[in-house]
Protein backbone atom coordinates (compact mmCIF):
# COMPACT_ATOMS: atom_id res chain seq x y z
CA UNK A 1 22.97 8.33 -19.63
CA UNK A 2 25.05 10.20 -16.48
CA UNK A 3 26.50 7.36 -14.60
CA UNK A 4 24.54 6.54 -10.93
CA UNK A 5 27.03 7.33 -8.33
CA UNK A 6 26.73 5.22 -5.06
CA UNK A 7 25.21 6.96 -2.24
CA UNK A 8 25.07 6.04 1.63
CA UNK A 9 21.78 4.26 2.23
CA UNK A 10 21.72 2.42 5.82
CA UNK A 11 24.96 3.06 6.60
CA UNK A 12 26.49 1.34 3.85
CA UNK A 13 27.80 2.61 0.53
CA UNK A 14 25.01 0.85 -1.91
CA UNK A 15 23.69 1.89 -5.65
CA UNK A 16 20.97 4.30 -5.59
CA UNK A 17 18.25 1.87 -6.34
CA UNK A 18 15.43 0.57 -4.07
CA UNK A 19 12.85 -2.31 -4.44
CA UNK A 20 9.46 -0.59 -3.27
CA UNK A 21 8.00 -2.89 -0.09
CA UNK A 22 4.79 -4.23 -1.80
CA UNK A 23 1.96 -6.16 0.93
CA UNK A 24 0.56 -8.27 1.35
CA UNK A 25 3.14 -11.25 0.83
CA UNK A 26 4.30 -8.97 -3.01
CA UNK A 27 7.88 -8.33 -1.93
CA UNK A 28 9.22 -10.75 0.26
CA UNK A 29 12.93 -11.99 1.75
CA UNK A 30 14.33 -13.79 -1.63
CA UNK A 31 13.37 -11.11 -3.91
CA UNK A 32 14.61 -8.04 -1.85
CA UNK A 33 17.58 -10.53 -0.77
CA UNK A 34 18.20 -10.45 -4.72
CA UNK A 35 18.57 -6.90 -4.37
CA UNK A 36 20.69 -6.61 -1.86
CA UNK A 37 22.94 -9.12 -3.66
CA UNK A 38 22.95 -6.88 -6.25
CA UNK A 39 24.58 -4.08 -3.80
CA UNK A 40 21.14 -2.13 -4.13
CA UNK A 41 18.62 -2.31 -2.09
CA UNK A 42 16.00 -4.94 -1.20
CA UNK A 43 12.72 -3.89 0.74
CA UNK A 44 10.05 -6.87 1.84
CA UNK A 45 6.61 -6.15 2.52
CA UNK A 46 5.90 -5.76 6.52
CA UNK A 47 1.97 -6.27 5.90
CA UNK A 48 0.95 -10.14 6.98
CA UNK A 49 3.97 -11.33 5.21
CA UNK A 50 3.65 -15.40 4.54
CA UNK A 51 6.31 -17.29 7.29
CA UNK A 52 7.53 -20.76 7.44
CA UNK A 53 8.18 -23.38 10.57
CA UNK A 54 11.48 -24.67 11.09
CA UNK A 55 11.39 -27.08 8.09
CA UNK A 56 10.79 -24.19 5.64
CA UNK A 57 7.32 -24.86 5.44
CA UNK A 58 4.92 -22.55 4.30
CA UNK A 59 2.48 -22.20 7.00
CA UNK A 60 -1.23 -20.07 6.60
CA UNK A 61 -2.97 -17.75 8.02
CA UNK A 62 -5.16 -19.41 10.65
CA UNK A 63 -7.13 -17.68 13.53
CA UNK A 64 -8.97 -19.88 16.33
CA UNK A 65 -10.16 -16.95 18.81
CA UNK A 66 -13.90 -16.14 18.43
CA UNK A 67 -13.70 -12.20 19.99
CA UNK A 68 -12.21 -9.56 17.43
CA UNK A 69 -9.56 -8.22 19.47
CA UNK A 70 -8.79 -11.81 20.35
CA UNK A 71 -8.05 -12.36 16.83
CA UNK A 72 -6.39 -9.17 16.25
CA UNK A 73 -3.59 -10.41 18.33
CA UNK A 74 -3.59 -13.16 16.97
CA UNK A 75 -2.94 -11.45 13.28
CA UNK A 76 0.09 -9.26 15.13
CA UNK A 77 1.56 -12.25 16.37
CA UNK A 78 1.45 -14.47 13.09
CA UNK A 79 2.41 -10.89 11.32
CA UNK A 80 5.61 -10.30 13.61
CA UNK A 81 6.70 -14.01 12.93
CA UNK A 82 6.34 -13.68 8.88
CA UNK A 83 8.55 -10.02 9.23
CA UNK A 84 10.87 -12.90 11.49
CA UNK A 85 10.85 -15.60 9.21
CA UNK A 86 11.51 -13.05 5.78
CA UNK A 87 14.27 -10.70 7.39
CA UNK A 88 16.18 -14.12 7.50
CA UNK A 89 15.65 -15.16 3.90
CA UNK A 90 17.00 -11.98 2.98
CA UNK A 91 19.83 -12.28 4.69
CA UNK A 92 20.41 -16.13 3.80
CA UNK A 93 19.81 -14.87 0.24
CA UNK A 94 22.13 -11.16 0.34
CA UNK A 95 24.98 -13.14 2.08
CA UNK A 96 24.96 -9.67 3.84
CA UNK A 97 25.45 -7.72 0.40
CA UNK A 98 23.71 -4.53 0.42
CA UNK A 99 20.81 -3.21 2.10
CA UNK A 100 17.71 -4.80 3.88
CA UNK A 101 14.89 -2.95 4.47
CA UNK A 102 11.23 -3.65 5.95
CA UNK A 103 8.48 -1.71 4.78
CA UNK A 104 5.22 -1.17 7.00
CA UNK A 105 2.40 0.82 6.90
CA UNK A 106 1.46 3.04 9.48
CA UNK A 107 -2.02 2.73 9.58
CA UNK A 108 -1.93 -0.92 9.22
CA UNK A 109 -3.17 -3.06 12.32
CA UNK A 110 -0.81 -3.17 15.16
CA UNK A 111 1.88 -1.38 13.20
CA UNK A 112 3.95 -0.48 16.67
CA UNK A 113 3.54 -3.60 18.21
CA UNK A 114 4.79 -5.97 14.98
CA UNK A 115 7.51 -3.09 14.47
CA UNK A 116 8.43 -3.14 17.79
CA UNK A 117 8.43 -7.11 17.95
CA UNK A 118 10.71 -7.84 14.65
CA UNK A 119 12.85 -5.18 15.39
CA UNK A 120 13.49 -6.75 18.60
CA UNK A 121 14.15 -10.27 16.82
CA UNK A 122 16.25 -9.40 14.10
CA UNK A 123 19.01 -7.27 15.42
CA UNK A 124 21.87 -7.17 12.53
CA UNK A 125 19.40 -8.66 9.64
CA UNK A 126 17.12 -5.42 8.77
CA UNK A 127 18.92 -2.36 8.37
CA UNK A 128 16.14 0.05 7.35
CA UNK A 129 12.24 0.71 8.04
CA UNK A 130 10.45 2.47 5.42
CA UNK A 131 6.53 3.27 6.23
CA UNK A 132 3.95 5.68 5.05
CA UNK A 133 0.12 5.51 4.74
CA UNK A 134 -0.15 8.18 7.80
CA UNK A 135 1.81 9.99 9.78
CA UNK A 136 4.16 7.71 11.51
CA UNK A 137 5.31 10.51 14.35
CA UNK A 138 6.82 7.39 16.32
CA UNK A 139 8.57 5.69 13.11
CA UNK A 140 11.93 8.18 14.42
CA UNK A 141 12.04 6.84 18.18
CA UNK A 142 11.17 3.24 17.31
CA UNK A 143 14.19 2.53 15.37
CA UNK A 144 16.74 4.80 16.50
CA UNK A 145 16.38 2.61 19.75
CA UNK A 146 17.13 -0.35 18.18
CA UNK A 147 19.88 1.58 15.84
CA UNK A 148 17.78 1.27 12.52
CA UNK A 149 17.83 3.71 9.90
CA UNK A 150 14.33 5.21 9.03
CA UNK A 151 12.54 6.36 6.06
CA UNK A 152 9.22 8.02 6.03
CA UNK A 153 7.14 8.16 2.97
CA UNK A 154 5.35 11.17 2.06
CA UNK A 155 3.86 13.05 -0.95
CA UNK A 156 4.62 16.86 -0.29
CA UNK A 157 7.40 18.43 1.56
CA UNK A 158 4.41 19.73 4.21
CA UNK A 159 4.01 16.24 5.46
CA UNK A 160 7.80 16.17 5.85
CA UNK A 161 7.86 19.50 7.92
CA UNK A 162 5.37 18.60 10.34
CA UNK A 163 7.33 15.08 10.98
CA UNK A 164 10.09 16.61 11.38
CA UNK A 165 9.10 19.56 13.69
CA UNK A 166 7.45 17.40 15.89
CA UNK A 167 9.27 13.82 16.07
CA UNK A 168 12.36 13.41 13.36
CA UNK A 169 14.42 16.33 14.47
CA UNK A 170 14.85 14.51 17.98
CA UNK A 171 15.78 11.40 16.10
CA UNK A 172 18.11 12.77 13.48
CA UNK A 173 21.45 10.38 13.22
CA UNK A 174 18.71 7.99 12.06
CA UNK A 175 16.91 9.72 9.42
CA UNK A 176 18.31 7.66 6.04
CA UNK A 177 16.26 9.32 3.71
CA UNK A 178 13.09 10.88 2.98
CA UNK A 179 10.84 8.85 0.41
CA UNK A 180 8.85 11.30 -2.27
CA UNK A 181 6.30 9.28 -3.47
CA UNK A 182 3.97 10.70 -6.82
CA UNK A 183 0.63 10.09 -5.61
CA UNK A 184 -0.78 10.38 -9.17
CA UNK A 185 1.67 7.53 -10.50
CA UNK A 186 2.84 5.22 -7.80
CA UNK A 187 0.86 1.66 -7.08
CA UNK A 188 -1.10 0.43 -3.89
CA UNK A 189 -2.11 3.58 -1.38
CA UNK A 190 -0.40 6.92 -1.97
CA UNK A 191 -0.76 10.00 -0.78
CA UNK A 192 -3.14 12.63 -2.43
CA UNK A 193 -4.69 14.92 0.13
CA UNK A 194 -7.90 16.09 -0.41
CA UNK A 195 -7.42 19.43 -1.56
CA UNK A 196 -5.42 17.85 -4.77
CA UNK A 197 -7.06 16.68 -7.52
CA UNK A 198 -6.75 12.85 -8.47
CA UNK A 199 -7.50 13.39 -11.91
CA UNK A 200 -4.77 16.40 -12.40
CA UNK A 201 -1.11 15.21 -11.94
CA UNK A 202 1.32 17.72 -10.93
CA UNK A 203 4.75 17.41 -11.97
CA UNK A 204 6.94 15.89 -9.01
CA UNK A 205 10.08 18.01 -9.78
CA UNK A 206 8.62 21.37 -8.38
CA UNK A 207 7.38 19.20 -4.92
CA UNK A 208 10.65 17.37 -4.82
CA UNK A 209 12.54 20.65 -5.13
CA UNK A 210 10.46 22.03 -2.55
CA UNK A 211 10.75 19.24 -0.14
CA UNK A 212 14.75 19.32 -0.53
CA UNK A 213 14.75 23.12 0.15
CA UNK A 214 12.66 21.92 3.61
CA UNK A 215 15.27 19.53 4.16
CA UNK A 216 18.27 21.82 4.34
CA UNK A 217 16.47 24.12 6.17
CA UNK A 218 16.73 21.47 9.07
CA UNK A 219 20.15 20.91 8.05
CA UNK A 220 19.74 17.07 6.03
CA UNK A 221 21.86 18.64 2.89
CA UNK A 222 23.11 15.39 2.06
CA UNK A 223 19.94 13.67 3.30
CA UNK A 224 18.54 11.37 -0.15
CA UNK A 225 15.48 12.12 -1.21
CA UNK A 226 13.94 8.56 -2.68
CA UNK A 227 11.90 9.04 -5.74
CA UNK A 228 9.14 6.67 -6.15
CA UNK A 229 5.97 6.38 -7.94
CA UNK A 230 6.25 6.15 -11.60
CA UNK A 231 9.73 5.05 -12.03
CA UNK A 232 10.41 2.97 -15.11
CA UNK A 233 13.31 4.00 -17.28
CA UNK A 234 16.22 5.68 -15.67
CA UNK A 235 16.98 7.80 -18.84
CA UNK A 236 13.95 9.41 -18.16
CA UNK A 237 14.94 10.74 -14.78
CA UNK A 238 18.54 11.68 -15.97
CA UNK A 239 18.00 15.59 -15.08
CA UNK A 240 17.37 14.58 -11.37
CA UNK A 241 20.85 12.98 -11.17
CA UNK A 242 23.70 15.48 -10.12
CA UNK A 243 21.13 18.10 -9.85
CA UNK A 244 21.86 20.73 -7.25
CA UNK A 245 18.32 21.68 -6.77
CA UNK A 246 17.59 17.74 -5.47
CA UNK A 247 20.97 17.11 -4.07
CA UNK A 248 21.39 13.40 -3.38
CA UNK A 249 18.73 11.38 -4.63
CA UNK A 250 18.07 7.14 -5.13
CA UNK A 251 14.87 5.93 -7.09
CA UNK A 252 12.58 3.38 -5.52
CA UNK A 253 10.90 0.82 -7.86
CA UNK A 254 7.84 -0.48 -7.12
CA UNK A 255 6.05 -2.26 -10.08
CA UNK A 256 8.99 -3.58 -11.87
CA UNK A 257 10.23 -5.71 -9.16
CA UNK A 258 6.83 -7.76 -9.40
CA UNK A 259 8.02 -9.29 -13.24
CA UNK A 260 11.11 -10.86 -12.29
CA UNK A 261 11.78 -14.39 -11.64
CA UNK A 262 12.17 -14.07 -8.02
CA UNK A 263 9.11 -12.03 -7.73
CA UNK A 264 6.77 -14.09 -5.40
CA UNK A 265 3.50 -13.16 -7.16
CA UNK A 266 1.93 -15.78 -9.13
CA UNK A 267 2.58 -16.51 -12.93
CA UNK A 268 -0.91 -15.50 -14.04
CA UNK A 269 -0.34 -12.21 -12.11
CA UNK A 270 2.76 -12.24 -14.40
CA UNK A 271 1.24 -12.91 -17.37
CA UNK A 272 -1.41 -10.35 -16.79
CA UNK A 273 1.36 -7.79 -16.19
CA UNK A 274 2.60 -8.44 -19.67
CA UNK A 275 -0.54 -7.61 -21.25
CA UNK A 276 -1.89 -3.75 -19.68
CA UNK A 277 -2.48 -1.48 -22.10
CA UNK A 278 -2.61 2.17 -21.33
CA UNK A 279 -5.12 3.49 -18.25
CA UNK A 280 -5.65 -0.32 -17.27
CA UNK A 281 -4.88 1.27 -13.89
CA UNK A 282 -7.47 3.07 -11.60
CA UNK A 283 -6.94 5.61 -9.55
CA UNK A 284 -9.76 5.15 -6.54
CA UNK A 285 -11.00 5.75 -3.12
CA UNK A 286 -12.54 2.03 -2.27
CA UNK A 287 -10.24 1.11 0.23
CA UNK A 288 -11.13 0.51 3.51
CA UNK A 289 -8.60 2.66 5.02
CA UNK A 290 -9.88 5.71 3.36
CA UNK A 291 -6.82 6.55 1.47
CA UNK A 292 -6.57 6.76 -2.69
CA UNK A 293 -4.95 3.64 -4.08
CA UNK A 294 -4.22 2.36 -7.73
CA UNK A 295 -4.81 -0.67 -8.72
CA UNK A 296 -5.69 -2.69 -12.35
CA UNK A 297 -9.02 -2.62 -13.43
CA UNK A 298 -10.86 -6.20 -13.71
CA UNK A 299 -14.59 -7.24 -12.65
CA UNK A 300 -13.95 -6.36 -8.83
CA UNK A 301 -13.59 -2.64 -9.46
CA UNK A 302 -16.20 -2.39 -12.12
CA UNK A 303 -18.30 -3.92 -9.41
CA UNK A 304 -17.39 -1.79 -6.47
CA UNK A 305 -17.62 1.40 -9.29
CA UNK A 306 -21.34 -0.33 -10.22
CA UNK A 307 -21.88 -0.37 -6.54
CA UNK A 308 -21.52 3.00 -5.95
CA UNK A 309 -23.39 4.23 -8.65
CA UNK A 310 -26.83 2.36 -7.15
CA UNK A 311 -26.51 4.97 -3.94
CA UNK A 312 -28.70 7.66 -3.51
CA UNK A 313 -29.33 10.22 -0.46
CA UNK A 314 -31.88 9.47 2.66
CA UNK A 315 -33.14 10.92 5.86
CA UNK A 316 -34.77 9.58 8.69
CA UNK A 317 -37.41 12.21 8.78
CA UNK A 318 -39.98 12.75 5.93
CA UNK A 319 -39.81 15.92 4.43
CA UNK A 320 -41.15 17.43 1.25
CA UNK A 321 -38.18 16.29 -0.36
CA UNK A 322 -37.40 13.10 1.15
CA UNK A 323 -41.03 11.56 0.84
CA UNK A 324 -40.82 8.62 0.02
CA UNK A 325 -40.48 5.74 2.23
CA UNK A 326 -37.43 2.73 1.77
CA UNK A 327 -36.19 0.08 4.21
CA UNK A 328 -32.28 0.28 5.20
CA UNK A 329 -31.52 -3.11 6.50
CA UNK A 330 -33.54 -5.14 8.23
CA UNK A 331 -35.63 -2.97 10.67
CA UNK A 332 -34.55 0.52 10.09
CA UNK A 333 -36.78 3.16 7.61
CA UNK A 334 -35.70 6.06 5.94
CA UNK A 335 -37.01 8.50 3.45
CA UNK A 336 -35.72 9.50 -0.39
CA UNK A 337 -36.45 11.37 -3.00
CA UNK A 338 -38.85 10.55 -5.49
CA UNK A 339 -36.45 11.11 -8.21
CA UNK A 340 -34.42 8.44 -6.75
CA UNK A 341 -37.51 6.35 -6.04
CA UNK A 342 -37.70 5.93 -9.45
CA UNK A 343 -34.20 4.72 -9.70
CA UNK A 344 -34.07 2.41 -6.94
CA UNK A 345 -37.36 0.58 -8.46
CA UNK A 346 -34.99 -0.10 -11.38
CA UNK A 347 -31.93 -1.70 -9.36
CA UNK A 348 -34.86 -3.93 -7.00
CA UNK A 349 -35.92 -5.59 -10.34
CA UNK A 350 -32.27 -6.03 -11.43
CA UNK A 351 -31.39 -8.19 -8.18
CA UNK A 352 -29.91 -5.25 -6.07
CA UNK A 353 -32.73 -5.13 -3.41
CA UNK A 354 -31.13 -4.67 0.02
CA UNK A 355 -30.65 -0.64 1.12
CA UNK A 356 -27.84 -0.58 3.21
CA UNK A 357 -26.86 2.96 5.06
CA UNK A 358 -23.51 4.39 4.20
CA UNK A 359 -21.74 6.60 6.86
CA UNK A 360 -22.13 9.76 4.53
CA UNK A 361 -26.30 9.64 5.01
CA UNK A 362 -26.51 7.56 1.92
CA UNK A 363 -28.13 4.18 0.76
CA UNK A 364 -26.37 1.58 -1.52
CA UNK A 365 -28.66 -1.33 -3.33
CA UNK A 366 -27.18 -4.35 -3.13
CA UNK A 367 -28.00 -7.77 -3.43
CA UNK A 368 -29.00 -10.47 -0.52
CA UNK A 369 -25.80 -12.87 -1.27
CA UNK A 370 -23.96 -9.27 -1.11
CA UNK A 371 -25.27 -8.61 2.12
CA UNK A 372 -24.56 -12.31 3.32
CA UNK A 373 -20.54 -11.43 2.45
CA UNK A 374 -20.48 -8.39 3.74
CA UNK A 375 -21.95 -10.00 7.20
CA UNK A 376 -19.32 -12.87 6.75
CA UNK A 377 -16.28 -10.66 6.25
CA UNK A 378 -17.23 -8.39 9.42
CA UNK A 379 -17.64 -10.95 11.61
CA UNK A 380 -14.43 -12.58 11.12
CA UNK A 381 -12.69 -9.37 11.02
CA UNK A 382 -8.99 -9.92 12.48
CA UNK A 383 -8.30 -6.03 13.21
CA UNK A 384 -5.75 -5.77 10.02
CA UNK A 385 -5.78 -1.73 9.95
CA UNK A 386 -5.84 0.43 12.66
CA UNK A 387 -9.54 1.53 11.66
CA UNK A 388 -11.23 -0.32 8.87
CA UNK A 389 -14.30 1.59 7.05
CA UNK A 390 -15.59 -1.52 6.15
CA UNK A 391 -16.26 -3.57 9.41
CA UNK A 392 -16.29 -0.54 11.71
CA UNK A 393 -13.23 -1.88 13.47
CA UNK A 394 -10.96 0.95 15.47
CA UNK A 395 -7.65 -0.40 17.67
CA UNK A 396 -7.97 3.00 19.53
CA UNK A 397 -11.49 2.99 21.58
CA UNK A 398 -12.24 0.23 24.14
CA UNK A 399 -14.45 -1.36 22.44
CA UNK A 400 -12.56 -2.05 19.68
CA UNK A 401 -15.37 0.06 17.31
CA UNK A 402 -14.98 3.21 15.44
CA UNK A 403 -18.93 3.81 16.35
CA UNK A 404 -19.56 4.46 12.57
CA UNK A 405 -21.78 2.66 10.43
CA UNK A 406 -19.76 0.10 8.23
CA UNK A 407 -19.18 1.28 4.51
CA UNK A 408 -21.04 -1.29 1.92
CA UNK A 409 -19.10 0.71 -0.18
CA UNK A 410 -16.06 -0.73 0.51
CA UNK A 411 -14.71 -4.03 1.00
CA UNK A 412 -12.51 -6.41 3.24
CA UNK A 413 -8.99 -5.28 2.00
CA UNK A 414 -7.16 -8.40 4.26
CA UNK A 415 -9.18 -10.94 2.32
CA UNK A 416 -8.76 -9.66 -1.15
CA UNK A 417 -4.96 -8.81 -0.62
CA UNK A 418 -4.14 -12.17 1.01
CA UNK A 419 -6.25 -14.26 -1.96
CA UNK A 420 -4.57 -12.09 -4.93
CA UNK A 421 -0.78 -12.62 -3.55
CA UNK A 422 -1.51 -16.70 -3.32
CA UNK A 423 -2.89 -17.39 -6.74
CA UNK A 424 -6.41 -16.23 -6.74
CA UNK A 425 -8.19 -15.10 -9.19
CA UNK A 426 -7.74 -12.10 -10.93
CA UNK A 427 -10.65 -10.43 -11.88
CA UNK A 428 -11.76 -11.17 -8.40
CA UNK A 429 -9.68 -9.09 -6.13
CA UNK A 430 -7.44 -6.11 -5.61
CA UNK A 431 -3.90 -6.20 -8.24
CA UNK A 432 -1.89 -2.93 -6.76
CA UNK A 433 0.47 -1.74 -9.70
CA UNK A 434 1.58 1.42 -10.79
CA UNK A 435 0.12 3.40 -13.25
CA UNK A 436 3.15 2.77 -16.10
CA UNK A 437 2.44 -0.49 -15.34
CA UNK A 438 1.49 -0.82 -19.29
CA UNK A 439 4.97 -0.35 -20.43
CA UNK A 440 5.70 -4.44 -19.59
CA UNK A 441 3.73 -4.70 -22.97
CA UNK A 442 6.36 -2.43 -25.26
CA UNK A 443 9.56 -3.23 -22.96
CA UNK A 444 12.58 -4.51 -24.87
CA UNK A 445 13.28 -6.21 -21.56
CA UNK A 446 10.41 -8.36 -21.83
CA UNK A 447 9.72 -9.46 -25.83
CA UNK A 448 8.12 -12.33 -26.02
CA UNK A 449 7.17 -12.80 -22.32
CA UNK A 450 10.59 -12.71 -21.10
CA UNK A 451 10.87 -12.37 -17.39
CA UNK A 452 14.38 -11.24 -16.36
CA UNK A 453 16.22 -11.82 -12.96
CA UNK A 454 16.17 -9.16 -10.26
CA UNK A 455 19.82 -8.68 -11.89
CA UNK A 456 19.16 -8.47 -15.40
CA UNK A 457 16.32 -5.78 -14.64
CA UNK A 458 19.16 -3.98 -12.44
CA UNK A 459 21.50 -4.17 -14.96
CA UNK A 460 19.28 -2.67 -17.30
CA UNK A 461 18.56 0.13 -14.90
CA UNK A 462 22.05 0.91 -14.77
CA UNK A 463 22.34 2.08 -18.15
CA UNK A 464 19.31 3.96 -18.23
CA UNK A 465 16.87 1.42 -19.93
């Protein structure tokens, strides 16, 4: 394989290999401080990452306010300490070896403000921001005012050109790098638009070429373009290196990271790892944030995909179509088809007996210890994205509400997220993982359930395996 040669990431002179930020609590200050000790660099996860008192003690998630936005300040605050507390394991752990960088998401909860507030607290220990899920406009004038490299993460080199004509070209010096990021391969959210197709995959070379030919256009020749999303062997990406068409490039690793012994994740998540097969990973649209994510299959997407299926189409008027009569929730009537009258009689025997009203003039069947979790989750909603599908929640009116009818269709992404990354069970929430997630199973690397150090695995890298 064509040797990697170091490129400037951050200011510093670092191999071209990133650890991909994974939230909640996935990539945190030891393992991206193991990157940076590797002189690569090490990303931790800016989404309600776990922090520790002064003893090193792990302390949880607790909110005592009663009033939603009450307790969505309370979340920033407890989220700005954890980004505190891991920025200084990394550095503990780098001994100020390569690079550190945060990752956060844009449309996360409070993104600004918990930016804003660790930035602000951890001047010298985090020397990059990476962030996508949106269009972080702001990301540029946030840190170039605290002198922090930047590093947007987008899925076609349009997104790119309208950050940069409106926001990054003011902000320049600070631009480290542009993050590509396949939206048919990579893990957790990505970024398929709607006019793409999620179940065609377009080669990333054309977009990548295209989004470098956007990039000198504005003069970042020598700008790196990250590649991320479905990066496993380097061997395989050996006609991207020295390539004059992509110009300086890194690769970001986002699944890999999660099997090594200083991987926080728990050993069952591990183990699981080890045995994918093949399209064990879905490519959906449950979130609550509205955006496509991949994650592994188990019994909570087959339910949320059984879910779905039990929906059919209502009015609120009778018509000759919509005749027959069906009660959505506990006082409010509606009228469906008698096609799908037929239907619902069959889910109402099965258990599913609660019509709930979707946002897209639908009704999903559900059960009544269904609708008694979807009430709990809502009401102790904590504000974690900046508009949530799921419990209606919106940090941009006054009232803290989007005004839309909550999505039964979806689920409380905080709750799930937060179990999974502290040894919950897995066939019970959400497992984010790329889609060659499988290849743990026919790895050399990892015969016989061997889990290598963040070294060994970069080591590996390094010669193209």
């Amino acid at each position: 394989m064509k040797s990697l040669d170091s490129v400037i990431i951050s200011g510093r002179e670092v191999l071209p290999l990133i650890e991909g930020g994974k939230g909640i609590a996935v990539s945190d200050g030891k393992s991206s401080g193991a990157w940076a000790t590797a002189n690569a660099v090490g990303t931790f996860s800016g989404v309600t990452p776990d922090y520790y008192d002064e003893n090193g003690n792990f302390i949880a998630e607790f909110y005592k306010k009663k009033i939603r936005k009450e307790r969505h300040q309370e979340m920033i605050e407890q989220a700005t300490s954890g980004c505190i507390s891991q920025a200084k394991i990394a550095h503990d752990v780098s001994g100020g070896k390569g690079r550190i960088h945060i990752n956060v998401l844009w449309e996360m909860g409070g993104c600004e403000d918990i930016l804003i507030n660790t930035l602000e607290n951890t001047k010298g220990l985090i020397h990059g921001v990476s962030c996508g899920a949106g269009m972080p406009y702001k990301l540029a004038s946030i840190c170039s005012s605290y002198g922090v490299y930047y590093y947007p993460i987008v899925s076609s080199a349009r997104a790119f050109k309208a950050l940069w004509k409106r926001s990054y070209s003011k902000h320049s010096e600070y631009l480290g790098g542009v993050v590509y990021e396949d939206p048919w391969n990579a893990g957790g959210h990505n970024g398929l638009s709607n006019s793409e197709n999620p179940l065609v995959p377009q080669d990333p070379y054309p977009r990548v070429v295209e989004l470098r030919k956007i990039m000198r256009t504005a003069g970042l020749d020598n700008t790196p373009i990250i590649m991320a999303g479905g990066v496993w062997n380097l061997s395989e990406w050996e006609d991207w290196i020295g390539n004059p068409d992509i110009g300086a490039v890194a690769f970001q690793l986002g699944t890999r990271p999660i099997l090594t012994r200083e991987s926080p994740v728990a050993e069952h998540w591990k183990n699981r790892l080890l045995t994918l097969e093949k399209n064990d990973v879905l490519l959906q649209r449950f979130s609550p944030t509205g955006f496509y994510s991949s994650a592994i299959k188990n019994d909570f997407l087959s339910m949320l995909e059984a879910r779905t299926q039990r929906q059919a189409a209502f009015k609120e008027e009778k018509s000759e179509e919509f005749s027959e009569e069906i009660r959505i929730g506990l006082s409010k009537t509606g009228y469906i088809s008698a096609e799908d009258k037929l239907k619902t009689t069959e889910w109402i025997k099965k258990g599913y007996s609660e019509a709930l009203a979707t946002p897209d003039c639908t009704v999903v069947f559900v059960s009544k210890e269904e609708v008694r979790e979807f009430k709990a989750s809502q009401v102790k909603c904590i504000g974690c994205l900046s508009q949530c599908s799921f419990s209606s929640w919106s940090q941009y009116s006054e009232n803290y509400s989007s005004g839309k009818t909550p999505d039964p269709r979806s689920f409380c992404i905080h709750d799930t997220l937060m179990s999974m990354s502290h040894g919950g069970d897995l066939n019970t929430g959400l497992m984010f993982a790329g889609h060659n997630a499988y290849r743990f199973a026919t790895d050399s690397l990892y015969t016989n359930g061997y889990i290598p150090t963040v070294q060994e695995l970069i080591d590996n890298l390094l010669i193209g395996k």
